[in-house]
N, C-alpha and C. Protein backbone atom coordinates (compact mmCIF):
# COMPACT_ATOMS: atom_id res chain seq x y z
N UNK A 1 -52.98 -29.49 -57.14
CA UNK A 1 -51.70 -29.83 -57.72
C UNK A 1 -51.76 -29.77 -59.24
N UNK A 2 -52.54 -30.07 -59.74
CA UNK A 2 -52.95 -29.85 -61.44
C UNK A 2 -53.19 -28.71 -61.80
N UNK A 3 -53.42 -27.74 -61.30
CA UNK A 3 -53.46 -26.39 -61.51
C UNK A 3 -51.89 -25.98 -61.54
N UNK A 4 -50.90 -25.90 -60.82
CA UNK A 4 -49.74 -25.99 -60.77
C UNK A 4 -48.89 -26.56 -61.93
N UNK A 5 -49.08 -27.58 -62.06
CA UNK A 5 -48.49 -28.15 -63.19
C UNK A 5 -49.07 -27.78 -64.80
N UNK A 6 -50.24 -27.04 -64.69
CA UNK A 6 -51.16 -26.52 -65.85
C UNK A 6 -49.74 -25.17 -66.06
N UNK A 7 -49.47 -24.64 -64.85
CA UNK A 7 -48.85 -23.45 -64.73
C UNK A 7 -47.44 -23.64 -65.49
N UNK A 8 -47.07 -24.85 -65.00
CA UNK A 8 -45.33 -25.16 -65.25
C UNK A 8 -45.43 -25.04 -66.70
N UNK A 9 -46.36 -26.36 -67.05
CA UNK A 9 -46.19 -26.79 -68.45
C UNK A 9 -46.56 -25.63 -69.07
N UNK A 10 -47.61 -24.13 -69.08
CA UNK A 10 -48.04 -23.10 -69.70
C UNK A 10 -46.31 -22.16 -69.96
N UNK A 11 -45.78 -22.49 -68.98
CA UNK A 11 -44.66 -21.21 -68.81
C UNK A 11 -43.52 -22.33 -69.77
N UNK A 12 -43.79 -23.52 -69.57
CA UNK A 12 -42.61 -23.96 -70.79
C UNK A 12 -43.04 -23.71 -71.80
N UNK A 13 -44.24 -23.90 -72.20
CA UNK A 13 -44.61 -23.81 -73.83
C UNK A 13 -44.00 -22.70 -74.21
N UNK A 14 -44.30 -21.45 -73.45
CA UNK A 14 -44.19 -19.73 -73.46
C UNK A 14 -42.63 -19.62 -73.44
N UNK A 15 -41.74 -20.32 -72.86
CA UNK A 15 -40.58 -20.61 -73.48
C UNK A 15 -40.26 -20.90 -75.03
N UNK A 16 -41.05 -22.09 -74.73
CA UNK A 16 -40.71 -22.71 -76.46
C UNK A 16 -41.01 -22.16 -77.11
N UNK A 17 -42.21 -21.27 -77.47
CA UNK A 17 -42.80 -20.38 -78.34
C UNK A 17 -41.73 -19.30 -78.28
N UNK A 18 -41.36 -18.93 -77.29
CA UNK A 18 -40.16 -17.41 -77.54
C UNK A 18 -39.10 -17.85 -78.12
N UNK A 19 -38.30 -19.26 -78.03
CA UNK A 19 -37.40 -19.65 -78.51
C UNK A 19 -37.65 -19.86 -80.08
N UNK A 20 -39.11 -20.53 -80.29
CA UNK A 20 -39.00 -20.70 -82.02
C UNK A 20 -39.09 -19.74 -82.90
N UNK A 21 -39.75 -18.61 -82.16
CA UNK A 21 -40.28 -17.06 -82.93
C UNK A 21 -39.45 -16.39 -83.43
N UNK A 22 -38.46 -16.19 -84.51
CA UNK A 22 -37.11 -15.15 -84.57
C UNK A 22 -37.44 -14.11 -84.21
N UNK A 23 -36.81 -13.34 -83.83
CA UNK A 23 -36.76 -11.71 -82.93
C UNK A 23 -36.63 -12.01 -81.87
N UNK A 24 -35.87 -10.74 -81.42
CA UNK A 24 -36.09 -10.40 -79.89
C UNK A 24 -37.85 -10.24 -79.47
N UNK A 25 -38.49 -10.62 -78.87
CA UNK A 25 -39.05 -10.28 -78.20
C UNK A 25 -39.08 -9.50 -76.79
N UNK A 26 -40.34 -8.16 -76.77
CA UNK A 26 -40.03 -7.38 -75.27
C UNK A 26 -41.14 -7.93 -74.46
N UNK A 27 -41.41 -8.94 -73.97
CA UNK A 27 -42.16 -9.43 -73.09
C UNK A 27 -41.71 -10.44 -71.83
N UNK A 28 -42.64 -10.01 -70.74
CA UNK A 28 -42.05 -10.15 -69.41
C UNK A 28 -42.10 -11.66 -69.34
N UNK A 29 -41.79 -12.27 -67.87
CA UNK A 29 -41.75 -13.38 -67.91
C UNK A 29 -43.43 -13.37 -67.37
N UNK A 30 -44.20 -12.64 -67.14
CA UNK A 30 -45.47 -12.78 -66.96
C UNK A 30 -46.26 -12.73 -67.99
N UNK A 31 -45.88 -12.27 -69.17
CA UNK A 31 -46.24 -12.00 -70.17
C UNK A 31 -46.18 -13.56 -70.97
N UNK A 32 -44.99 -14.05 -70.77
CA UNK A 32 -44.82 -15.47 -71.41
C UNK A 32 -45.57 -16.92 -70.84
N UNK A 33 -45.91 -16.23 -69.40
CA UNK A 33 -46.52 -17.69 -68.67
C UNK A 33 -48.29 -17.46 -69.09
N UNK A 34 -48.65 -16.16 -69.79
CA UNK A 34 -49.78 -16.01 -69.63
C UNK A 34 -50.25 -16.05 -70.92
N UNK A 35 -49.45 -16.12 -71.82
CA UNK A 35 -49.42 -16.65 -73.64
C UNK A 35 -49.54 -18.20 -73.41
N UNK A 36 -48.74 -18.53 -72.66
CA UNK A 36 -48.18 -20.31 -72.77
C UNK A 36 -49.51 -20.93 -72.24
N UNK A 37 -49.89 -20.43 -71.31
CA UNK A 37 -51.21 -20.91 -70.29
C UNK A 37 -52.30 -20.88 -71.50
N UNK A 38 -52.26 -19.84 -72.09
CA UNK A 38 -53.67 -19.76 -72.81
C UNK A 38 -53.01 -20.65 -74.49
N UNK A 39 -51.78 -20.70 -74.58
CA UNK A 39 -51.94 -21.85 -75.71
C UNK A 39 -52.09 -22.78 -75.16
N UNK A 40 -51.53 -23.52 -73.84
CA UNK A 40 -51.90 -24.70 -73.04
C UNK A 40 -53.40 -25.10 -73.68
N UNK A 41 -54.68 -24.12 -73.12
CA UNK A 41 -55.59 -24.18 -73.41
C UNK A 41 -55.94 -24.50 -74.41
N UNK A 42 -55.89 -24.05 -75.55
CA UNK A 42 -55.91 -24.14 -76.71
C UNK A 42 -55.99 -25.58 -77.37
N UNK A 43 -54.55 -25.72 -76.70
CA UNK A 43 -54.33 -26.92 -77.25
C UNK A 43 -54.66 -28.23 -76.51
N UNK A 44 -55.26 -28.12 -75.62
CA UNK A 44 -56.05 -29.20 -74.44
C UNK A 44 -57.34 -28.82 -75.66
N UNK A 45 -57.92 -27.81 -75.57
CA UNK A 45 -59.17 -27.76 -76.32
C UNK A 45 -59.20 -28.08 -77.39
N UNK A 46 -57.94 -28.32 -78.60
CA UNK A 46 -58.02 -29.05 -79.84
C UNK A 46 -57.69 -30.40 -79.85
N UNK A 47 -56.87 -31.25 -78.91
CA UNK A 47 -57.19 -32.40 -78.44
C UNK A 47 -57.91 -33.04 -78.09
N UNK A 48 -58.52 -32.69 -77.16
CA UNK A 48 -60.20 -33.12 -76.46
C UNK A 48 -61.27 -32.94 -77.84
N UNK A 49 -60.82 -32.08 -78.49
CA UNK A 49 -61.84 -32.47 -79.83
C UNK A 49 -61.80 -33.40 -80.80
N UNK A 50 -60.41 -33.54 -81.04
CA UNK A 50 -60.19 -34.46 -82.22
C UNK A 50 -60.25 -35.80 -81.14
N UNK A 51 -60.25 -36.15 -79.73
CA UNK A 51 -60.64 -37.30 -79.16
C UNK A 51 -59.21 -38.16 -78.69
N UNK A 52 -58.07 -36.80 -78.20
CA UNK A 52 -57.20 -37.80 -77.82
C UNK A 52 -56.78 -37.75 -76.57
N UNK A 53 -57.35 -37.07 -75.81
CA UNK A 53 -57.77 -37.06 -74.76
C UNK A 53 -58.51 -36.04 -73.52
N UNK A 54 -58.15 -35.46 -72.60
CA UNK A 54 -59.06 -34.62 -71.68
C UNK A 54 -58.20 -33.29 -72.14
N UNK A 55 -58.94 -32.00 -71.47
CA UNK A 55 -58.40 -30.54 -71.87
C UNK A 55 -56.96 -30.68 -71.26
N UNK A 56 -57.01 -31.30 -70.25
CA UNK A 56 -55.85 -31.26 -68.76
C UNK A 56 -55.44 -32.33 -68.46
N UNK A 57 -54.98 -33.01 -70.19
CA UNK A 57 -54.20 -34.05 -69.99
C UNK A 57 -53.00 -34.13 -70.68
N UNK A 58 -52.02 -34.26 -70.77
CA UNK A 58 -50.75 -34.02 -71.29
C UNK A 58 -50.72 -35.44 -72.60
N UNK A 59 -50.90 -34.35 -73.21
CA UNK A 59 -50.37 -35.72 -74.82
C UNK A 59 -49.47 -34.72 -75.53
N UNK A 60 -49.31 -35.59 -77.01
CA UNK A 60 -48.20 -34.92 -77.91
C UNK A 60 -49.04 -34.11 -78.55
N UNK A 61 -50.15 -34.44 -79.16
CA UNK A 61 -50.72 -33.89 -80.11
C UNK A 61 -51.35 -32.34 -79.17
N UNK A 62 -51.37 -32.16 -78.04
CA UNK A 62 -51.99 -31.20 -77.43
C UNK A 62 -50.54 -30.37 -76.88
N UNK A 63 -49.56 -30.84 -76.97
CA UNK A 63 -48.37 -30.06 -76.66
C UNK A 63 -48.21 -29.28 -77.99
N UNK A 64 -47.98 -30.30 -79.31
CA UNK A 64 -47.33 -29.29 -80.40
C UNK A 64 -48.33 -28.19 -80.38
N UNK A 65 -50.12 -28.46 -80.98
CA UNK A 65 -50.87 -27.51 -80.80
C UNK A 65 -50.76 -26.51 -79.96
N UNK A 66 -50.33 -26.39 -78.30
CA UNK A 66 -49.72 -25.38 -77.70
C UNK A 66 -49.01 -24.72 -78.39
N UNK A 67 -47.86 -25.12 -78.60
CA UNK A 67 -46.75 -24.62 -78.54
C UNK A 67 -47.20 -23.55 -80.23
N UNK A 68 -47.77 -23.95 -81.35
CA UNK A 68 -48.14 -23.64 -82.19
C UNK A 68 -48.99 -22.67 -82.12
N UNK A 69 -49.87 -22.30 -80.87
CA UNK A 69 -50.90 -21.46 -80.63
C UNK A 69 -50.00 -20.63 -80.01
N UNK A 70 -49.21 -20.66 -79.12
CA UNK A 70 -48.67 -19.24 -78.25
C UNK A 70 -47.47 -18.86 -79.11
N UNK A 71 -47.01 -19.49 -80.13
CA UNK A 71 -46.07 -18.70 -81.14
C UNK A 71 -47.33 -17.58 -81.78
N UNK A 72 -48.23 -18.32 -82.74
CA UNK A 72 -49.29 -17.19 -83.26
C UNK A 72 -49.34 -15.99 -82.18
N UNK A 73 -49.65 -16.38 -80.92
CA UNK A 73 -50.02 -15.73 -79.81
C UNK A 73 -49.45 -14.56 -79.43
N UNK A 74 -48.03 -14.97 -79.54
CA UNK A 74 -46.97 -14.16 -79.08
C UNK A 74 -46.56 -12.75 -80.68
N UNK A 75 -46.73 -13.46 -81.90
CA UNK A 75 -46.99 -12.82 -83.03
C UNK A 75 -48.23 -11.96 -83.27
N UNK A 76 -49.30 -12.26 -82.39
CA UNK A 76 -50.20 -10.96 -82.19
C UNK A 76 -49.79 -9.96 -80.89
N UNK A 77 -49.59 -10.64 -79.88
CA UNK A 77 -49.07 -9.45 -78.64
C UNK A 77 -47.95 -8.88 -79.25
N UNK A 78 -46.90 -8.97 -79.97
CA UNK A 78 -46.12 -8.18 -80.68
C UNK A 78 -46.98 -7.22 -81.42
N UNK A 79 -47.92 -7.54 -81.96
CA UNK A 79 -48.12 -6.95 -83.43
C UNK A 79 -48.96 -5.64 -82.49
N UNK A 80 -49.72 -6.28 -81.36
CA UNK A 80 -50.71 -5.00 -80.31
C UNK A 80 -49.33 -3.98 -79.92
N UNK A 81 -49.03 -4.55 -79.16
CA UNK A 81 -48.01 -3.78 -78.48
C UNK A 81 -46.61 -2.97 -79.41
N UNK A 82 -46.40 -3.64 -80.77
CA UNK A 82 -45.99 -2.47 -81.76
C UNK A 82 -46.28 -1.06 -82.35
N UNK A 83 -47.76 -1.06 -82.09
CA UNK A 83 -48.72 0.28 -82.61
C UNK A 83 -48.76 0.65 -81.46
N UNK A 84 -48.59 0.30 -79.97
CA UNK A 84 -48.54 1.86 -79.19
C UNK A 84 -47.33 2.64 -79.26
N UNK A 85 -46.10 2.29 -79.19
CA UNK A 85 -44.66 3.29 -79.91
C UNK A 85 -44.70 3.84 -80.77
N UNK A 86 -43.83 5.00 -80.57
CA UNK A 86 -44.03 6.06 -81.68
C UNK A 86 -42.82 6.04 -81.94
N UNK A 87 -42.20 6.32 -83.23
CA UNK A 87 -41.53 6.10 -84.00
C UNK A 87 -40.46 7.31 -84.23
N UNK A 88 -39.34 7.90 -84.07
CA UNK A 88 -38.99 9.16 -83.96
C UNK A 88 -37.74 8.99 -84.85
């Protein structure tokens, strides 16, 4: 069941991050649950460091850090996926 809810909360962040980023973004909704998941991470892993609690535990300080990591996140998968189009 925590794996699941790792999932929910990854695909909201990946929301929130598309919502704060100006631009359109062209990325799928698989694309967004799989940014959000890995800022999830991120930000479980910069929490659990500074000591405020487990990787896979829901605090504030490990949400904003999400949400702060899959914006960057989403600002590099743009930036990859800009240089394969060609320009005419």
């Amino acid at each position: 069941m925590a794996i699941i809810g790792f999932l929910v909360f990854g695909l909201v962040v990946g929301a929130l991050a598309r919502l704060i980023k100006p631009g359109k973004q062209n990325l799928s909704i698989l694309a967004t649950l799989g940014l959000g998941v890995v800022g999830s991470l991120i930000g479980g892993v910069v929490a659990s460091a500074l000591g405020t609690g487990d990787i896979f535990e829901l605090n504030i300080l490990g949400a904003i850090v999400a949400i702060v990591a899959a914006v960057l996140l989403i600002g590099v998968a743009e930036s990859l996926t800009g240089r394969n189009k060609t320009h005419v």
